[in-house]
C-alpha atoms as a PDB file:
ATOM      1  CA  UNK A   1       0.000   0.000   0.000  1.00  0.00           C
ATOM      2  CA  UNK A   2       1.601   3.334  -1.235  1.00  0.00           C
ATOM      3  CA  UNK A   3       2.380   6.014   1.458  1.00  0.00           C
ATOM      4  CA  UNK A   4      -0.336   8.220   0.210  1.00  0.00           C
ATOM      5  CA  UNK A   5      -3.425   5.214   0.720  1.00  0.00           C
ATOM      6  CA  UNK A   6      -2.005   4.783   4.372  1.00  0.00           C
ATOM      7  CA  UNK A   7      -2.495   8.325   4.926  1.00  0.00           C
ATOM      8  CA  UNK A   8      -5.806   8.517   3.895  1.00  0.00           C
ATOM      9  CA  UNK A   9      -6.731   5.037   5.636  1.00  0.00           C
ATOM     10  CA  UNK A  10      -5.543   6.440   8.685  1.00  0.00           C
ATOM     11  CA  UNK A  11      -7.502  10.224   8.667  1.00  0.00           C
ATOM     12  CA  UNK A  12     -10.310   9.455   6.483  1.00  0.00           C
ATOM     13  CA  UNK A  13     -11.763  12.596   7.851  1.00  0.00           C
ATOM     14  CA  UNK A  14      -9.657  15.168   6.688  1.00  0.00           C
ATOM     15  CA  UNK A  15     -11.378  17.909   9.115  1.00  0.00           C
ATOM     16  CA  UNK A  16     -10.626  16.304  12.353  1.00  0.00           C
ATOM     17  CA  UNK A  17      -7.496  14.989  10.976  1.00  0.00           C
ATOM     18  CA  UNK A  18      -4.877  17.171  11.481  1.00  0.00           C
ATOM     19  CA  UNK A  19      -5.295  18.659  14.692  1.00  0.00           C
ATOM     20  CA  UNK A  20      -6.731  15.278  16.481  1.00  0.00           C
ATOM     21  CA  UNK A  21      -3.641  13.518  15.141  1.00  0.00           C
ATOM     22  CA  UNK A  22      -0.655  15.908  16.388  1.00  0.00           C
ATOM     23  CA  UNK A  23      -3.110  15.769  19.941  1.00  0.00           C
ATOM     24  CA  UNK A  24      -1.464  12.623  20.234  1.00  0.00           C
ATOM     25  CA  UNK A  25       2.008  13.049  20.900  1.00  0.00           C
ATOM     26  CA  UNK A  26       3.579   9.636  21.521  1.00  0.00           C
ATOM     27  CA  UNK A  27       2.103   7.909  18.504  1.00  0.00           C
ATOM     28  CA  UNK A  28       5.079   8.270  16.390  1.00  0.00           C
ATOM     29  CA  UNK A  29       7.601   8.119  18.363  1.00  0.00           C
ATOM     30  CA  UNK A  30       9.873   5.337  20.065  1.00  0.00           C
ATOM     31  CA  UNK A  31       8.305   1.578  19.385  1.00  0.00           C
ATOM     32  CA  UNK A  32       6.369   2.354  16.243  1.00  0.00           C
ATOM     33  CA  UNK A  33       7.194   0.636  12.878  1.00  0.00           C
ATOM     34  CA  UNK A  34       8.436   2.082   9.994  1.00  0.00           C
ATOM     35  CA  UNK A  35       4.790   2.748   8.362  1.00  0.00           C
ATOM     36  CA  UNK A  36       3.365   4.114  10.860  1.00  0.00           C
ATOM     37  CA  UNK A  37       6.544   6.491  10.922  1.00  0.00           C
ATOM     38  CA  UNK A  38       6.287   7.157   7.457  1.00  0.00           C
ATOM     39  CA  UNK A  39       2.603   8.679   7.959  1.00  0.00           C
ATOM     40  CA  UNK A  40       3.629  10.462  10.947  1.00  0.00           C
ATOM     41  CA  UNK A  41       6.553  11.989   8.893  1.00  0.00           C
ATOM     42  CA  UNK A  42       4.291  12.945   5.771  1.00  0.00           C
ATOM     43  CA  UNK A  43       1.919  14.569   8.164  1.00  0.00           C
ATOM     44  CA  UNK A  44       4.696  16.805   9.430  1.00  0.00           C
ATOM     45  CA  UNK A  45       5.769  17.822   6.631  1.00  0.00           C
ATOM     46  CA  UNK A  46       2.902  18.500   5.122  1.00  0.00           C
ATOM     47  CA  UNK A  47       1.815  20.350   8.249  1.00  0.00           C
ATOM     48  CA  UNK A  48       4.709  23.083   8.431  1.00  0.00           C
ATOM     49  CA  UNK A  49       5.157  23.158   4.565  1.00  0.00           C
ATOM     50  CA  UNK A  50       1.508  24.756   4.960  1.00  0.00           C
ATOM     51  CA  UNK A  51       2.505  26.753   7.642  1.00  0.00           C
ATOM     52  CA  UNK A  52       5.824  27.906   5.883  1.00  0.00           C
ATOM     53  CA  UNK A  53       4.294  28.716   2.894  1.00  0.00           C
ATOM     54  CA  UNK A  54       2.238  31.438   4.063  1.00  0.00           C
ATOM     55  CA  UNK A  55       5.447  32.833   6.038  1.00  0.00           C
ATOM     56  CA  UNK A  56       5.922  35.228   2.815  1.00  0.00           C
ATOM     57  CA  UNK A  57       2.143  35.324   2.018  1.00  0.00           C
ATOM     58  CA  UNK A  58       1.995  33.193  -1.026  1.00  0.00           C
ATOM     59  CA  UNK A  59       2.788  29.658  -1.906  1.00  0.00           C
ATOM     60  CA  UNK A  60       3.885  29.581  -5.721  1.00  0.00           C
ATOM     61  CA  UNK A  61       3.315  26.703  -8.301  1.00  0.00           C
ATOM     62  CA  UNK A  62       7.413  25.964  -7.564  1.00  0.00           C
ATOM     63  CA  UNK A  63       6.866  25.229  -4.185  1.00  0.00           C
ATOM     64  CA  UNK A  64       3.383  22.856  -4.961  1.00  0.00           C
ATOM     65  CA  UNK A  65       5.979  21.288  -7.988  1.00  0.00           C
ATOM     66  CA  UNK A  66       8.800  20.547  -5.351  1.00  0.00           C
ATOM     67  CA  UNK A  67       6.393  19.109  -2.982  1.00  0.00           C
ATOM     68  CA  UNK A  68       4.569  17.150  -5.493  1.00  0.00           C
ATOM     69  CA  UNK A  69       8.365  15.819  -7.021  1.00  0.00           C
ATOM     70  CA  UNK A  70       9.642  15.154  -3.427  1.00  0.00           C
ATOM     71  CA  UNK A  71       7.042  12.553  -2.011  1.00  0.00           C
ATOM     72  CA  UNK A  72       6.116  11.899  -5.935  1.00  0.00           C
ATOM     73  CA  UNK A  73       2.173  12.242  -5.202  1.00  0.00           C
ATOM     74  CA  UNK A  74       0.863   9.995  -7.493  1.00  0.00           C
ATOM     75  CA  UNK A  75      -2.527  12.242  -9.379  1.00  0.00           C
ATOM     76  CA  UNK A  76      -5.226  10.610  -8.433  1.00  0.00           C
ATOM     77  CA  UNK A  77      -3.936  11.453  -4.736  1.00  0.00           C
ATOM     78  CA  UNK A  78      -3.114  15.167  -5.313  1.00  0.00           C
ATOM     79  CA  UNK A  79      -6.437  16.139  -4.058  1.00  0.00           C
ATOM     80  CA  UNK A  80      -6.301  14.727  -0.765  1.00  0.00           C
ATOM     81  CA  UNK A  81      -2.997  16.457  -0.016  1.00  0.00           C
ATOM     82  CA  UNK A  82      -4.027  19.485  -1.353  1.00  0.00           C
ATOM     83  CA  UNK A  83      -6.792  19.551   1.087  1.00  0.00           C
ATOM     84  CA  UNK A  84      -4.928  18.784   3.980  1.00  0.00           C
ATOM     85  CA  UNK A  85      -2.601  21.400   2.902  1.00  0.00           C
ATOM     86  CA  UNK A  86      -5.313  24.049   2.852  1.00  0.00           C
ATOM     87  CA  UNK A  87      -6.399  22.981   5.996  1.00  0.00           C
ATOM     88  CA  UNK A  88      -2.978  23.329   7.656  1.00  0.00           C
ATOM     89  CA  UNK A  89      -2.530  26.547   6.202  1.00  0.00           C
ATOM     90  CA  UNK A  90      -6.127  27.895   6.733  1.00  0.00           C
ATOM     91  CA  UNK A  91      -5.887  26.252  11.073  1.00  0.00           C
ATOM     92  CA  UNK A  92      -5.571  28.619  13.332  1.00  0.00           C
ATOM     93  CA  UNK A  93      -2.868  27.206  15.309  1.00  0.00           C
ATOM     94  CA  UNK A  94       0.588  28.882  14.594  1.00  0.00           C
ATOM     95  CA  UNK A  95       3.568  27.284  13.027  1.00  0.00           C
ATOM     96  CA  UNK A  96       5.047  26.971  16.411  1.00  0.00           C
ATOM     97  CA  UNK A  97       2.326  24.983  18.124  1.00  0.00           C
ATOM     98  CA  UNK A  98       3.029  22.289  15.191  1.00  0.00           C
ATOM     99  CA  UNK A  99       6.276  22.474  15.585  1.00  0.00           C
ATOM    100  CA  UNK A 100       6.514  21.724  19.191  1.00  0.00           C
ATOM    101  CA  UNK A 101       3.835  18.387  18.550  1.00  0.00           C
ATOM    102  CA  UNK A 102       6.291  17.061  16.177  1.00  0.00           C
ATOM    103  CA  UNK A 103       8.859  17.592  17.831  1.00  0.00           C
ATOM    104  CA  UNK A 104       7.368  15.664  20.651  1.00  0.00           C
ATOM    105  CA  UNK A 105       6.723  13.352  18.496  1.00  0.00           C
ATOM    106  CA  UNK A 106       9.996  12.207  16.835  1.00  0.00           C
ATOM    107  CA  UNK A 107      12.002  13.581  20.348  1.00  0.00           C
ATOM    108  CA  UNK A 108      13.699  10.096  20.120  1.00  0.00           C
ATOM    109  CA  UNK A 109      15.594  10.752  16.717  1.00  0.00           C
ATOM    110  CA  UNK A 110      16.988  13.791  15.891  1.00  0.00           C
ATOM    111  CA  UNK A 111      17.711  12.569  12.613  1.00  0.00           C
ATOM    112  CA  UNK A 112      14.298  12.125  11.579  1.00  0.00           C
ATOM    113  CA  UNK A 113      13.937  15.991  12.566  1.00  0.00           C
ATOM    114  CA  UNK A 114      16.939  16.959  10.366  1.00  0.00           C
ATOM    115  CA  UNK A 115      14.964  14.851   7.784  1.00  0.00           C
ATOM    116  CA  UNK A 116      11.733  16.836   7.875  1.00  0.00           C
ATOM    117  CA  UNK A 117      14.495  20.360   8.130  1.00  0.00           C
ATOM    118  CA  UNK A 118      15.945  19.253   4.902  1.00  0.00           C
ATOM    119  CA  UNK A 119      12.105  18.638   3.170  1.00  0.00           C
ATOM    120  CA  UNK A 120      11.244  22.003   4.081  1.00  0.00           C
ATOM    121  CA  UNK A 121      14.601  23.909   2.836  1.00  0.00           C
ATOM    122  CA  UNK A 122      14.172  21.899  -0.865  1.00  0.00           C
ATOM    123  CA  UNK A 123      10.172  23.609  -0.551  1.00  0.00           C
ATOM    124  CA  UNK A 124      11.186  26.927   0.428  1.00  0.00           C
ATOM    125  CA  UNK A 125      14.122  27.329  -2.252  1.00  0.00           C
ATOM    126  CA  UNK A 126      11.882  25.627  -4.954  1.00  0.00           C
ATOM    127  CA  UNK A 127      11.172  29.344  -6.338  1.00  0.00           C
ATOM    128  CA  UNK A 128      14.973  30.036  -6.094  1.00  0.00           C
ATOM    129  CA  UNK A 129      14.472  32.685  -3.789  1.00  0.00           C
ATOM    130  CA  UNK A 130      14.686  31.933   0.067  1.00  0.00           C
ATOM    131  CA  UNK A 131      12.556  34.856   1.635  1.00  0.00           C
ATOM    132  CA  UNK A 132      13.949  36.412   5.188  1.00  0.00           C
ATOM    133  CA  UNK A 133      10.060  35.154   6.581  1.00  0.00           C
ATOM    134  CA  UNK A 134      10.944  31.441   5.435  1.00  0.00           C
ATOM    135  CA  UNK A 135      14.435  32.199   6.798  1.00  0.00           C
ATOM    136  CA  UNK A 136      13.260  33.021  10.277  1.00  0.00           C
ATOM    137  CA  UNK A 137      10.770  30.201   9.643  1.00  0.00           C
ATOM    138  CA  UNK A 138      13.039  27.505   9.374  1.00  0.00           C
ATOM    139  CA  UNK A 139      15.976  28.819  11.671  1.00  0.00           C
ATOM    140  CA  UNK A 140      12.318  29.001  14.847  1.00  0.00           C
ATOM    141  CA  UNK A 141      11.612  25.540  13.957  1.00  0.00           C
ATOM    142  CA  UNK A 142      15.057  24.206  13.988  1.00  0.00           C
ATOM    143  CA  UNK A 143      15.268  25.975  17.673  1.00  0.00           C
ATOM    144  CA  UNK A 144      12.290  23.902  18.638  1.00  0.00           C
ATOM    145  CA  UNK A 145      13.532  20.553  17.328  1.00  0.00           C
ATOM    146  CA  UNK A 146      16.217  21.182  19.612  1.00  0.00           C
ATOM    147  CA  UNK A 147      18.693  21.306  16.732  1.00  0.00           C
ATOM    148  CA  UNK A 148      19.745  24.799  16.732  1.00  0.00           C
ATOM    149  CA  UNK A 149      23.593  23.591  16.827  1.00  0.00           C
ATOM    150  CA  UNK A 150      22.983  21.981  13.278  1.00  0.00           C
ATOM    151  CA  UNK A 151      21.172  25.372  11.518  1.00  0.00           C
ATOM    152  CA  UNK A 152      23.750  26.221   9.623  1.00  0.00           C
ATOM    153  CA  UNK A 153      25.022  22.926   8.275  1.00  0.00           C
ATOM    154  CA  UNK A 154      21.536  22.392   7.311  1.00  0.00           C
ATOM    155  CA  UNK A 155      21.183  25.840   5.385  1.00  0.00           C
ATOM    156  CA  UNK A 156      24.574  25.192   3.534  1.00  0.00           C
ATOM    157  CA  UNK A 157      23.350  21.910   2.024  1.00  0.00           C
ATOM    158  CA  UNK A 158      20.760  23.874   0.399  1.00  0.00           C
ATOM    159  CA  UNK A 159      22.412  26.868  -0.078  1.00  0.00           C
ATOM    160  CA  UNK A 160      26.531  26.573  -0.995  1.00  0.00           C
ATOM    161  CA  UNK A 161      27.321  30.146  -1.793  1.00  0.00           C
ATOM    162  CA  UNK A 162      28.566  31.207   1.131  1.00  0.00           C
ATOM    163  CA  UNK A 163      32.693  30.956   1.418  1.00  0.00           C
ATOM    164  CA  UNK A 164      32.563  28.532   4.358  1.00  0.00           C
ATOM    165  CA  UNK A 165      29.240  26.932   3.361  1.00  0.00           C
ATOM    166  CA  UNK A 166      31.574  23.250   2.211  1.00  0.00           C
ATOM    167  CA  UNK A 167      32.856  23.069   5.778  1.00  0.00           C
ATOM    168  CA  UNK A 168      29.108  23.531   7.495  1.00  0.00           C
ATOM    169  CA  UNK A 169      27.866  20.979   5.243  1.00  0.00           C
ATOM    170  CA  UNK A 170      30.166  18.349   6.933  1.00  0.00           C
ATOM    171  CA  UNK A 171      30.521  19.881  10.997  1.00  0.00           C
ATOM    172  CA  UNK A 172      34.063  20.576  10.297  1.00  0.00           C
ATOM    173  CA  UNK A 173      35.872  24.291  10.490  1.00  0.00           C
ATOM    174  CA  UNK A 174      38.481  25.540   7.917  1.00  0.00           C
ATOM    175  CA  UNK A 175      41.103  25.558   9.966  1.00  0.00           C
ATOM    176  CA  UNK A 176      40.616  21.435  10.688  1.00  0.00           C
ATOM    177  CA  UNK A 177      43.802  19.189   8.748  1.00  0.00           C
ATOM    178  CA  UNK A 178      42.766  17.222   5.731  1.00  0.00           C
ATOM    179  CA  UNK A 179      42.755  13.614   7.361  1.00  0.00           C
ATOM    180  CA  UNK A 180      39.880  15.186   9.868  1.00  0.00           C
ATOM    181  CA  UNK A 181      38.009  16.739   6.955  1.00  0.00           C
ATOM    182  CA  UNK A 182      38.074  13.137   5.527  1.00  0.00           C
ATOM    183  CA  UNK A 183      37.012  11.072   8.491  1.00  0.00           C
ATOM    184  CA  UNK A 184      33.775  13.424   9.165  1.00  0.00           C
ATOM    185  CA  UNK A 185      32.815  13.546   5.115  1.00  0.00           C
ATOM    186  CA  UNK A 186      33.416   9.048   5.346  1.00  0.00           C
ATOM    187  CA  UNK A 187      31.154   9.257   8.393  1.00  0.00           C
ATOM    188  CA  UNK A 188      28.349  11.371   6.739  1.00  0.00           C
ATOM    189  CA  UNK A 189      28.411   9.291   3.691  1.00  0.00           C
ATOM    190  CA  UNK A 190      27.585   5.918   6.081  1.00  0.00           C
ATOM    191  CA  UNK A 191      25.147   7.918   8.021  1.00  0.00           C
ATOM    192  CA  UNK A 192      23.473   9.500   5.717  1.00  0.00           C
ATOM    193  CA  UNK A 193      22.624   6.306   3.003  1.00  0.00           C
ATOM    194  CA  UNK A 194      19.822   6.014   1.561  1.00  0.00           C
ATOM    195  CA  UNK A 195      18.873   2.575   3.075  1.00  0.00           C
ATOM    196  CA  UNK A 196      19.388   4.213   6.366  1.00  0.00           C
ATOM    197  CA  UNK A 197      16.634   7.306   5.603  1.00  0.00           C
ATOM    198  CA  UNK A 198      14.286   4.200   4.879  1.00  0.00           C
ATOM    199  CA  UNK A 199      15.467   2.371   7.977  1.00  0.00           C
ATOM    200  CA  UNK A 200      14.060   5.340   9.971  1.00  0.00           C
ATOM    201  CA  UNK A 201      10.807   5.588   8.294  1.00  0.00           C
ATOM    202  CA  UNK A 202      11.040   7.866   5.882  1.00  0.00           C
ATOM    203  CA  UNK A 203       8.708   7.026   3.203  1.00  0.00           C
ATOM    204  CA  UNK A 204      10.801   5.389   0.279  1.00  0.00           C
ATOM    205  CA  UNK A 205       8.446   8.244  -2.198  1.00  0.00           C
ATOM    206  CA  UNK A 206      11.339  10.487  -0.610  1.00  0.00           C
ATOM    207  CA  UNK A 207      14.615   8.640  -1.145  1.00  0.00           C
ATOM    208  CA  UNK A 208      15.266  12.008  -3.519  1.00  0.00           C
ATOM    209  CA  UNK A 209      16.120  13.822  -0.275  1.00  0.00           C
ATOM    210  CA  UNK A 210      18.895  11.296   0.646  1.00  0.00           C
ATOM    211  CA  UNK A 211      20.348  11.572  -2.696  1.00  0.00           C
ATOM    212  CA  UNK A 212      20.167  15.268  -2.736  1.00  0.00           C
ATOM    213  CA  UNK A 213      21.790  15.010   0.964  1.00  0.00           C
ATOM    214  CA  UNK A 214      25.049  12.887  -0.281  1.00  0.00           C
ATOM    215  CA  UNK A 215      25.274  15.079  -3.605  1.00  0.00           C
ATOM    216  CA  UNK A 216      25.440  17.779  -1.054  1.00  0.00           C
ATOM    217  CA  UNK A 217      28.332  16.344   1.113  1.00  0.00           C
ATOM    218  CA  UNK A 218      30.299  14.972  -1.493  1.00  0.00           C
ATOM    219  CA  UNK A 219      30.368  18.390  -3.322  1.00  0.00           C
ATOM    220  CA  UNK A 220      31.350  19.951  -0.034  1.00  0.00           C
ATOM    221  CA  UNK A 221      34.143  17.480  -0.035  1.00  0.00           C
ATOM    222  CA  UNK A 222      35.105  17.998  -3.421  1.00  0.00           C
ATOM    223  CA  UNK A 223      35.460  22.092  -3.064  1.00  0.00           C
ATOM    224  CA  UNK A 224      37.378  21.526  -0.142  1.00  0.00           C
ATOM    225  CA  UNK A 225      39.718  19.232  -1.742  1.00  0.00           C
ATOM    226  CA  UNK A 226      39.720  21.641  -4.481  1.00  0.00           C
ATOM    227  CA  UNK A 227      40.317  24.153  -2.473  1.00  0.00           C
ATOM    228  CA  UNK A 228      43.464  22.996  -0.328  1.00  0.00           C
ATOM    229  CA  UNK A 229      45.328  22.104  -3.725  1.00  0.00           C
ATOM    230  CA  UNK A 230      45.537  24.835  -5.042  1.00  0.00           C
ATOM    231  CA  UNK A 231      46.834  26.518  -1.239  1.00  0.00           C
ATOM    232  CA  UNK A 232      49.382  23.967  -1.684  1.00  0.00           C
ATOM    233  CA  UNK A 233      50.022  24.836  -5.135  1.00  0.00           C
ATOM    234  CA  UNK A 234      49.814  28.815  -4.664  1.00  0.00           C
ATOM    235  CA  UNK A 235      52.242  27.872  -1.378  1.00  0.00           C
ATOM    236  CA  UNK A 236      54.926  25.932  -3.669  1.00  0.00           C
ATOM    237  CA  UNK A 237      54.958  28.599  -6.337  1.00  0.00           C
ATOM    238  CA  UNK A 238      55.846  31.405  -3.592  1.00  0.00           C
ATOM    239  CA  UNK A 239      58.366  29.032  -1.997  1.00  0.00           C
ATOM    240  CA  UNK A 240      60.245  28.511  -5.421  1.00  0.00           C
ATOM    241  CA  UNK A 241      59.739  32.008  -6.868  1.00  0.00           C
END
């Protein structure tokens, strides 16, 4: 059964849905199976991709494409999700009241937080313009995950302009030696496997998000690498000249 039959099986009424559902804080969390996970997970992100969009006042046909390509919402399901999304967006609890019930409700894996961080940063840059409201967004909600510590790694996988922005994406600093770069980029490529996104629940409609993920550390790796041959190069041409 896909991801998208589950989640209407298990909130056939869409109106009493959403907010009866995050009511129940532990039903997600430790000792549930991977299904059940996988619902709990589409609900969240569904939930605060409402939420976010209206951040800047409008949610553009980018950010319904990204969503739609990210859990691949198969047509004859589109409807459903676009009605929970209204009603998500339309409820009159705030962004931060959802925020706080899903955090409660994944509070035993961080990664699974990171994982719904990372859904809503593809959303939000789907227009290729990250608004300062979707900024603050995203940076409030990482707070109340608990995972303020990881903000900016999580912004430089989505957004690698910055000078530093290689080093955030793998939790290392510039000044770190090369062998330490390479041991933290090895252990982000094991953690971060696909297999081990689907391991956590994560429905397998959004294995694009892993492989967007290791794209994003291995190109981090790659400008660093880069980056400290030619300081070695630069530093042999002054030493000889």
């Amino acid at each position: 059964m896909s991801i998208w039959k589950k989640l209407a099986a298990s909130f056939g009424d869409f109106r009493r849905s959403l907010a009866g559902w995050f009511a129940r804080p532990g039903e997600a969390g430790a000792g549930q199976k991977a299904p059940e996970r996988s619902v709990a997970f589409t609900m969240a992100v569904i939930a605060l991709a409402a939420k976010m969009a209206k951040a800047d006042g409008v949610v553009t046909d980018d950010e319904r494409e990204a969503f739609s390509r990210l859990f691949r919402v198969p047509p004859g399901e589109r409807r459903n999700v676009e009605r929970l999304f209204r009603l998500a967006s339309g409820s009159v609890a705030g962004y931060e009241a959802y925020a706080s019930r899903i955090a409660r409700l994944f509070h035993d894996d961080s990664r699974m937080l990171e994982d719904v961080l990372d859904a809503l940063f593809h959303i939000a840059a789907a227009d290729g313009v990250m608004h300062p409201e979707e900024m603050r967004f995203l940076e409030r909600v990482t707070e109340i995950f608990g995972l303020k510590h990881r903000f900016r790694c999580i912004r430089a996988r989505h957004m690698l302009h910055p000078d530093d922005a290689a080093y955030e994406v793998l939790g290392v600093n510039p000044c770190d030696d090369m062998e330490h770069i390479r041991r933290a980029w090895r252990r982000l490529v094991r953690d971060n496997h696909p297999d081990k996104l689907l391991a956590r629940g994560v429905p397998k409609e959004m294995v694009r998000i892993a492989n967007e993920r290791m794209a994003a550390i291995n190109a981090a790796f790659e400008a660093i690498v880069k980056e400290r041959a030619e300081e070695k190069a630069g530093a042999a041409r002054i030493a000889a000249s």
